[in-house]
PDB file of N, CA and C in Angstrom:
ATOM      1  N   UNK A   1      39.992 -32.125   1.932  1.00  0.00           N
ATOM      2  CA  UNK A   1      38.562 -31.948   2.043  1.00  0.00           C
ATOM      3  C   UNK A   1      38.241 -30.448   1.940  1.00  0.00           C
ATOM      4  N   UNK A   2      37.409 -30.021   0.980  1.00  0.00           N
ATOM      5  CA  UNK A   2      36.869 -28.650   0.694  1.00  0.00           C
ATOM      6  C   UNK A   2      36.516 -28.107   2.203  1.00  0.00           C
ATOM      7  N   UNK A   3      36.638 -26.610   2.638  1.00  0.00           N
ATOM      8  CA  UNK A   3      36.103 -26.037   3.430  1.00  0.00           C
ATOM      9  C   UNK A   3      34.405 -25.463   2.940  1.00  0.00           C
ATOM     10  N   UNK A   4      33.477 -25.606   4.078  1.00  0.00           N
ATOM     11  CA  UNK A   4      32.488 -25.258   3.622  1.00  0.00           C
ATOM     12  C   UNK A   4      32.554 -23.621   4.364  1.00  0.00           C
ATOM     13  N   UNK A   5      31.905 -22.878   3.068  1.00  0.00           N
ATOM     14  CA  UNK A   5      31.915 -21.487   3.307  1.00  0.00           C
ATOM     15  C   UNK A   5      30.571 -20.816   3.214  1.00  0.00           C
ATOM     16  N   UNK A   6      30.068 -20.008   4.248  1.00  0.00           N
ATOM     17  CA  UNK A   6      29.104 -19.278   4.094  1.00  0.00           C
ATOM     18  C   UNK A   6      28.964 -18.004   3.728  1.00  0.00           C
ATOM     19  N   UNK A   7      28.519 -17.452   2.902  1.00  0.00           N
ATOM     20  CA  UNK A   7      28.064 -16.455   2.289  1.00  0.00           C
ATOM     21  C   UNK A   7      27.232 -15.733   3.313  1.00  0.00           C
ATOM     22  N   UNK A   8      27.301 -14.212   3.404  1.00  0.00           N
ATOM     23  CA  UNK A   8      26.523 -13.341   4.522  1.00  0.00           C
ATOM     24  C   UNK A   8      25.866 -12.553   2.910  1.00  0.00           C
ATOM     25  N   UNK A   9      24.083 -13.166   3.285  1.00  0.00           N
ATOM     26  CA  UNK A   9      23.470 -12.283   2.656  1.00  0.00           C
ATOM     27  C   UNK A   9      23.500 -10.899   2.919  1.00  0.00           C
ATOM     28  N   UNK A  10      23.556  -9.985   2.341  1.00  0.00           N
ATOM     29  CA  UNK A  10      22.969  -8.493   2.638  1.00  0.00           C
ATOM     30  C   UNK A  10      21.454  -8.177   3.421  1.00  0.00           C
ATOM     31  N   UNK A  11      21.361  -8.208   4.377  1.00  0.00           N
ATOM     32  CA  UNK A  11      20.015  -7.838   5.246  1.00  0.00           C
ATOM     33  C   UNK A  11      19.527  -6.732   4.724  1.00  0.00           C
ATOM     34  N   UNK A  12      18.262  -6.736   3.904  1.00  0.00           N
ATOM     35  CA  UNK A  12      17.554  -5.373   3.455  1.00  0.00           C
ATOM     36  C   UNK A  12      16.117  -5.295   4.345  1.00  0.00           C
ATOM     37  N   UNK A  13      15.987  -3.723   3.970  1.00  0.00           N
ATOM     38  CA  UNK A  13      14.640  -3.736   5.079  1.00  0.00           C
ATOM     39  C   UNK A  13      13.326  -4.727   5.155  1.00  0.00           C
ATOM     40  N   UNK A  14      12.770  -4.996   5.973  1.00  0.00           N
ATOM     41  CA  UNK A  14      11.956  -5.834   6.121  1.00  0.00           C
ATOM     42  C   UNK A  14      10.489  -5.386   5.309  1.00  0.00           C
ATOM     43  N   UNK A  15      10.027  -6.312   4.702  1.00  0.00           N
ATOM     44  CA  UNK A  15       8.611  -5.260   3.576  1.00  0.00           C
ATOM     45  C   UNK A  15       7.533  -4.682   5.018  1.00  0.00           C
ATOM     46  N   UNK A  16       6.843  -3.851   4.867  1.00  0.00           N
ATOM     47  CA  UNK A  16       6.192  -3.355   5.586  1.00  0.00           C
ATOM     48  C   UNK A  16       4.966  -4.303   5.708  1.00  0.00           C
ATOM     49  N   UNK A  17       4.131  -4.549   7.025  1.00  0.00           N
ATOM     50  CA  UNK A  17       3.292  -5.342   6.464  1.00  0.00           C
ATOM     51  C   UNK A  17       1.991  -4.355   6.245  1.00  0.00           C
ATOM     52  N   UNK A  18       0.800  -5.525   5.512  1.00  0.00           N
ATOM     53  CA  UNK A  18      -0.176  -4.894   5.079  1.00  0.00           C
ATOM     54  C   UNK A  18      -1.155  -4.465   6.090  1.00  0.00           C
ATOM     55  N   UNK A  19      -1.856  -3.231   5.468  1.00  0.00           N
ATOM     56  CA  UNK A  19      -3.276  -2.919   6.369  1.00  0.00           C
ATOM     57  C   UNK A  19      -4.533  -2.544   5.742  1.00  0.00           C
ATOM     58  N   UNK A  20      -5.456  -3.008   5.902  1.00  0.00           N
ATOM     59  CA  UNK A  20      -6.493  -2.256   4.811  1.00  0.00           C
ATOM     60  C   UNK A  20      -6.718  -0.865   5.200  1.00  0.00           C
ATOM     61  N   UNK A  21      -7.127  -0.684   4.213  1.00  0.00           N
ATOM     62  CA  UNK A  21      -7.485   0.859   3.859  1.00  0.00           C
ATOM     63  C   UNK A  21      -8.868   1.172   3.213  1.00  0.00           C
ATOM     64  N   UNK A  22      -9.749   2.083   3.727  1.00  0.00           N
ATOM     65  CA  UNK A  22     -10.426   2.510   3.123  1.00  0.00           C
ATOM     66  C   UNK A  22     -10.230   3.669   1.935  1.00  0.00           C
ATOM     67  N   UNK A  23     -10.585   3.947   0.743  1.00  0.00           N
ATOM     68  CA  UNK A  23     -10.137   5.196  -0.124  1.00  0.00           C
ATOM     69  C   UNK A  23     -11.561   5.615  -0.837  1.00  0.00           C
ATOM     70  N   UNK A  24     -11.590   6.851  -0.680  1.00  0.00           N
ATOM     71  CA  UNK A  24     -12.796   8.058  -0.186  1.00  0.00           C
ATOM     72  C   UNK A  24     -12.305   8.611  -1.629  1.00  0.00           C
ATOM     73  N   UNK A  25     -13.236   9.518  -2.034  1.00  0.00           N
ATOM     74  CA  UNK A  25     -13.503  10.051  -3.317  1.00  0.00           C
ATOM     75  C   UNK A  25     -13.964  11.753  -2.355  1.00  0.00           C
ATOM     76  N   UNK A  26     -12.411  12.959  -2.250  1.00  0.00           N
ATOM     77  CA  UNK A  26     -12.586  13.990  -1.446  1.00  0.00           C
ATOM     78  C   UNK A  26     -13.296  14.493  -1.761  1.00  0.00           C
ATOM     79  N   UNK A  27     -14.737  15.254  -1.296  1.00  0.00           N
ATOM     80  CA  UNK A  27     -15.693  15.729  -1.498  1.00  0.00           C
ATOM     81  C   UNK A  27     -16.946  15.268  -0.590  1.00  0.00           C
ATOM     82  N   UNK A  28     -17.705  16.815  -0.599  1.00  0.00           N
ATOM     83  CA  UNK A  28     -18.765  16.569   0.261  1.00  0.00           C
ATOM     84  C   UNK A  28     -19.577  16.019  -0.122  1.00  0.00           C
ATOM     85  N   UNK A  29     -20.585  15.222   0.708  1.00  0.00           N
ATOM     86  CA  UNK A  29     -19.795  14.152   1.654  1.00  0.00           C
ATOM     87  C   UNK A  29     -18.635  12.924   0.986  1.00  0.00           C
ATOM     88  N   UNK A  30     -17.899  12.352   1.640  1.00  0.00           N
ATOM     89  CA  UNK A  30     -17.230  11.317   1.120  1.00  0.00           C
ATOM     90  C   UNK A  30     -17.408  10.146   0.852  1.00  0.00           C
ATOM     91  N   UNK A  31     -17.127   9.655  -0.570  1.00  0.00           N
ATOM     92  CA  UNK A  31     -17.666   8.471  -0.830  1.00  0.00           C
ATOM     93  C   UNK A  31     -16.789   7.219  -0.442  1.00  0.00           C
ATOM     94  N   UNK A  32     -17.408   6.316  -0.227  1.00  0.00           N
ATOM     95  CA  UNK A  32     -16.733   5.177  -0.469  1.00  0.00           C
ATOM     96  C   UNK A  32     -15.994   4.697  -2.052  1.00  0.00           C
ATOM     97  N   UNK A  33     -14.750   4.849  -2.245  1.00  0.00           N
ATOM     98  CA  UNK A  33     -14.475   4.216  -4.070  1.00  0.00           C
ATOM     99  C   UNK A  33     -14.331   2.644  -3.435  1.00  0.00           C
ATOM    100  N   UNK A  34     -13.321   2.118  -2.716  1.00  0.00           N
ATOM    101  CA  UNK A  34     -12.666   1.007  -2.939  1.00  0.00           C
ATOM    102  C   UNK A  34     -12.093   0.648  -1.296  1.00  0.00           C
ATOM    103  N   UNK A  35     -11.664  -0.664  -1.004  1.00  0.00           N
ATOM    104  CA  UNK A  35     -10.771  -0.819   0.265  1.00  0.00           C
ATOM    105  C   UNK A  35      -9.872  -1.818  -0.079  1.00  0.00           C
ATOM    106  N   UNK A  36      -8.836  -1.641  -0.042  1.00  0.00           N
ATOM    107  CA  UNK A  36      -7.748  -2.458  -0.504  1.00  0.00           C
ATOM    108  C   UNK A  36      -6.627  -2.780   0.670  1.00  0.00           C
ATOM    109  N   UNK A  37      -6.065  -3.586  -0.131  1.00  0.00           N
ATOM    110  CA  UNK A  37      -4.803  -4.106   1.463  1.00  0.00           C
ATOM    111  C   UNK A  37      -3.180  -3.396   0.783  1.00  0.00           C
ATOM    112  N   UNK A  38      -2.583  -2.480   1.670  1.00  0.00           N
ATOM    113  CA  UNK A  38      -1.799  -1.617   1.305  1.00  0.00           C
ATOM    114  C   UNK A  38      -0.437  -1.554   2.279  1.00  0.00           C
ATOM    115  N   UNK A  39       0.974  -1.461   2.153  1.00  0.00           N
ATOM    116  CA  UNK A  39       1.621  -1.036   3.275  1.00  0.00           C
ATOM    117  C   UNK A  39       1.304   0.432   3.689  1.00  0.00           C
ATOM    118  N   UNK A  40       0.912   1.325   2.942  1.00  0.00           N
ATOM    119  CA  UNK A  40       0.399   2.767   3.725  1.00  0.00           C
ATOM    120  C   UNK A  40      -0.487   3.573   2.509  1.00  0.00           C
ATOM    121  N   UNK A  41      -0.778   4.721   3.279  1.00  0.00           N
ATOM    122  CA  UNK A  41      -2.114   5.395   2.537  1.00  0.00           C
ATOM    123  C   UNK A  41      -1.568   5.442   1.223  1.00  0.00           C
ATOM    124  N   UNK A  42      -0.242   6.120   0.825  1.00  0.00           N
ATOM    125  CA  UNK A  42       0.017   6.594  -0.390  1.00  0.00           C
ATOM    126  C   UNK A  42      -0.243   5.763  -1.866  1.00  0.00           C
ATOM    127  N   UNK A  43       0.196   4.072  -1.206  1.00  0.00           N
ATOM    128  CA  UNK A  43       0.219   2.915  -1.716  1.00  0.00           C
ATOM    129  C   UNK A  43      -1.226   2.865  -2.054  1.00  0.00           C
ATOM    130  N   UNK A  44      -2.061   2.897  -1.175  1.00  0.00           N
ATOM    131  CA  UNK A  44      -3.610   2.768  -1.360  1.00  0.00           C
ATOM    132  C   UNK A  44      -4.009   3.273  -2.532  1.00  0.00           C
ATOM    133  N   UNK A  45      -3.915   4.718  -2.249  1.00  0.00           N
ATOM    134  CA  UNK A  45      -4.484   5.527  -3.209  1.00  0.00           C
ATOM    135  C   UNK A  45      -4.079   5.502  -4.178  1.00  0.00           C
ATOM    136  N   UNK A  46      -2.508   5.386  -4.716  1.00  0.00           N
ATOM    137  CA  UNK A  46      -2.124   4.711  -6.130  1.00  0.00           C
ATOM    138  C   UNK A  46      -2.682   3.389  -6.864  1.00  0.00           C
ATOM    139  N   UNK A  47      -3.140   2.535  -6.295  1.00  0.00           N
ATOM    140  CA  UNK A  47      -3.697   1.541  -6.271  1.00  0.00           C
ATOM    141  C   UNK A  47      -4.773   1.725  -6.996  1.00  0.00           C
ATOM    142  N   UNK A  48      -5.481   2.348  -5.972  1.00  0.00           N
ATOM    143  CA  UNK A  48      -6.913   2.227  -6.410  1.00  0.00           C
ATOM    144  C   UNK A  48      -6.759   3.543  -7.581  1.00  0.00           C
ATOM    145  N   UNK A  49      -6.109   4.125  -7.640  1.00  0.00           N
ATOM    146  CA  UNK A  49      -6.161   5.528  -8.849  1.00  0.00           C
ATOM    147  C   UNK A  49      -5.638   4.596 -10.636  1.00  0.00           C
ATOM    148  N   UNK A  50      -5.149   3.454  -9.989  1.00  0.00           N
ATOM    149  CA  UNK A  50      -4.780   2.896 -11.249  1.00  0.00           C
ATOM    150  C   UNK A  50      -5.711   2.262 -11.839  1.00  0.00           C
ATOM    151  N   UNK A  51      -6.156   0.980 -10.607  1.00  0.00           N
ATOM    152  CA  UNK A  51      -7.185   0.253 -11.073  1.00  0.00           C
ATOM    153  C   UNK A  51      -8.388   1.119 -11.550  1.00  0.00           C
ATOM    154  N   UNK A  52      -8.997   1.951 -11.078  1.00  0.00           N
ATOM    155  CA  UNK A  52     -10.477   2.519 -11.295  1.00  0.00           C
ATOM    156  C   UNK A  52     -10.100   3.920 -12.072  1.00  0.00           C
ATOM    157  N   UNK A  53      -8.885   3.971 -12.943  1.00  0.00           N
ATOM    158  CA  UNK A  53      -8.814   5.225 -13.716  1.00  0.00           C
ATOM    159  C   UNK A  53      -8.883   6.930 -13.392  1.00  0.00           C
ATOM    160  N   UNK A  54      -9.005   6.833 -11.268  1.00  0.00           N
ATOM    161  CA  UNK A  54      -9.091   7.830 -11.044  1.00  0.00           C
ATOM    162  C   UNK A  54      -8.130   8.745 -10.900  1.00  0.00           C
ATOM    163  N   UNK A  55      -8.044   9.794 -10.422  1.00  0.00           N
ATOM    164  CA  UNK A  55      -7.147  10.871 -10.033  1.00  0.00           C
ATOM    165  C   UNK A  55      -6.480  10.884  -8.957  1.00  0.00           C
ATOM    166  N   UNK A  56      -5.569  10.309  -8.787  1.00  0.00           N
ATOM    167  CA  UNK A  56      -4.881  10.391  -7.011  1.00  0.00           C
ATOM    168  C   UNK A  56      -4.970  11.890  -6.654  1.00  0.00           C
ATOM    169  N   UNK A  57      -5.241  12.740  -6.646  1.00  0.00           N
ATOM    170  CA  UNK A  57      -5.478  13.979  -5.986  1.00  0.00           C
ATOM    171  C   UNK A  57      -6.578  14.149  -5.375  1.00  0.00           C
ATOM    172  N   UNK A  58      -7.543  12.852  -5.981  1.00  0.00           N
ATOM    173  CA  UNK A  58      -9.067  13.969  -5.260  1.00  0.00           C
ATOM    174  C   UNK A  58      -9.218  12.281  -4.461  1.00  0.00           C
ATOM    175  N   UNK A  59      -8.219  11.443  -4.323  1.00  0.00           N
ATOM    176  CA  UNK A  59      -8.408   9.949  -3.762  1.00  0.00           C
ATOM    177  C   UNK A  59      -7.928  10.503  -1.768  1.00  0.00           C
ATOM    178  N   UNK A  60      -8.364   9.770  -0.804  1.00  0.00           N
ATOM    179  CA  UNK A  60      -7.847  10.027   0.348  1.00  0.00           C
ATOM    180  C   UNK A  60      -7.979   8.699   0.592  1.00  0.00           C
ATOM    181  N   UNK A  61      -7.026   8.024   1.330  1.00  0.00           N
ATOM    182  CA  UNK A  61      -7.381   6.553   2.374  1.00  0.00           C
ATOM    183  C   UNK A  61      -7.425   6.954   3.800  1.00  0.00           C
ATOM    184  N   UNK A  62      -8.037   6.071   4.260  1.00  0.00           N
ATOM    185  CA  UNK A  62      -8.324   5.837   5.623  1.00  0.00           C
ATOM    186  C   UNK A  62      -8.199   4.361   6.332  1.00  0.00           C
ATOM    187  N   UNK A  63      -6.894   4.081   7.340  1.00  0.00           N
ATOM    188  CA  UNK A  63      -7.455   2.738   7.938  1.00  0.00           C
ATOM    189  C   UNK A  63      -8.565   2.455   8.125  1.00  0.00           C
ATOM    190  N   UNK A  64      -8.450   1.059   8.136  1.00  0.00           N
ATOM    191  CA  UNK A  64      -9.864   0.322   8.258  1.00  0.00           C
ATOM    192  C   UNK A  64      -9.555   0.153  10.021  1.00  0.00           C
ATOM    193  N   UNK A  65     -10.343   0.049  10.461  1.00  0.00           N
ATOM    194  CA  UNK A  65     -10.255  -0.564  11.940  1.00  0.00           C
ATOM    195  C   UNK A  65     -11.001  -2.113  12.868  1.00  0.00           C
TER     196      UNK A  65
END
């Protein structure tokens, strides 16, 4: 009778979970562009710099609360 054998997956990090974000257009005063659901600001602002053709430099996020 065959032995049954288990295989040990490799445990990789767990995905971060999501948070919304607000992302501001830097400048006085700040606008609202977009709020999206992101694991962190950086993610945000790439996001929204892709979708809406903007500049991630002048993009900032902010949790939502």
């Amino acid at each position: 009778m065959p032995r049954e054998t288990q295989l040990a997956l490799p445990s990789g990090p767990e995905p971060a979970p999501l948070s919304d974000w607000d992302v501001l257009v830097r400048r006085s005063p700040a606008q609202l562009v977009a709020w999206v659901r992101a694991s962190d600001a950086d993610r945000a602002v790439k996001q929204v710099a892709m979708d809406l053709g903007k500049d991630a430099k002048r993009l900032v996020a902010v949790r939502r609360r």
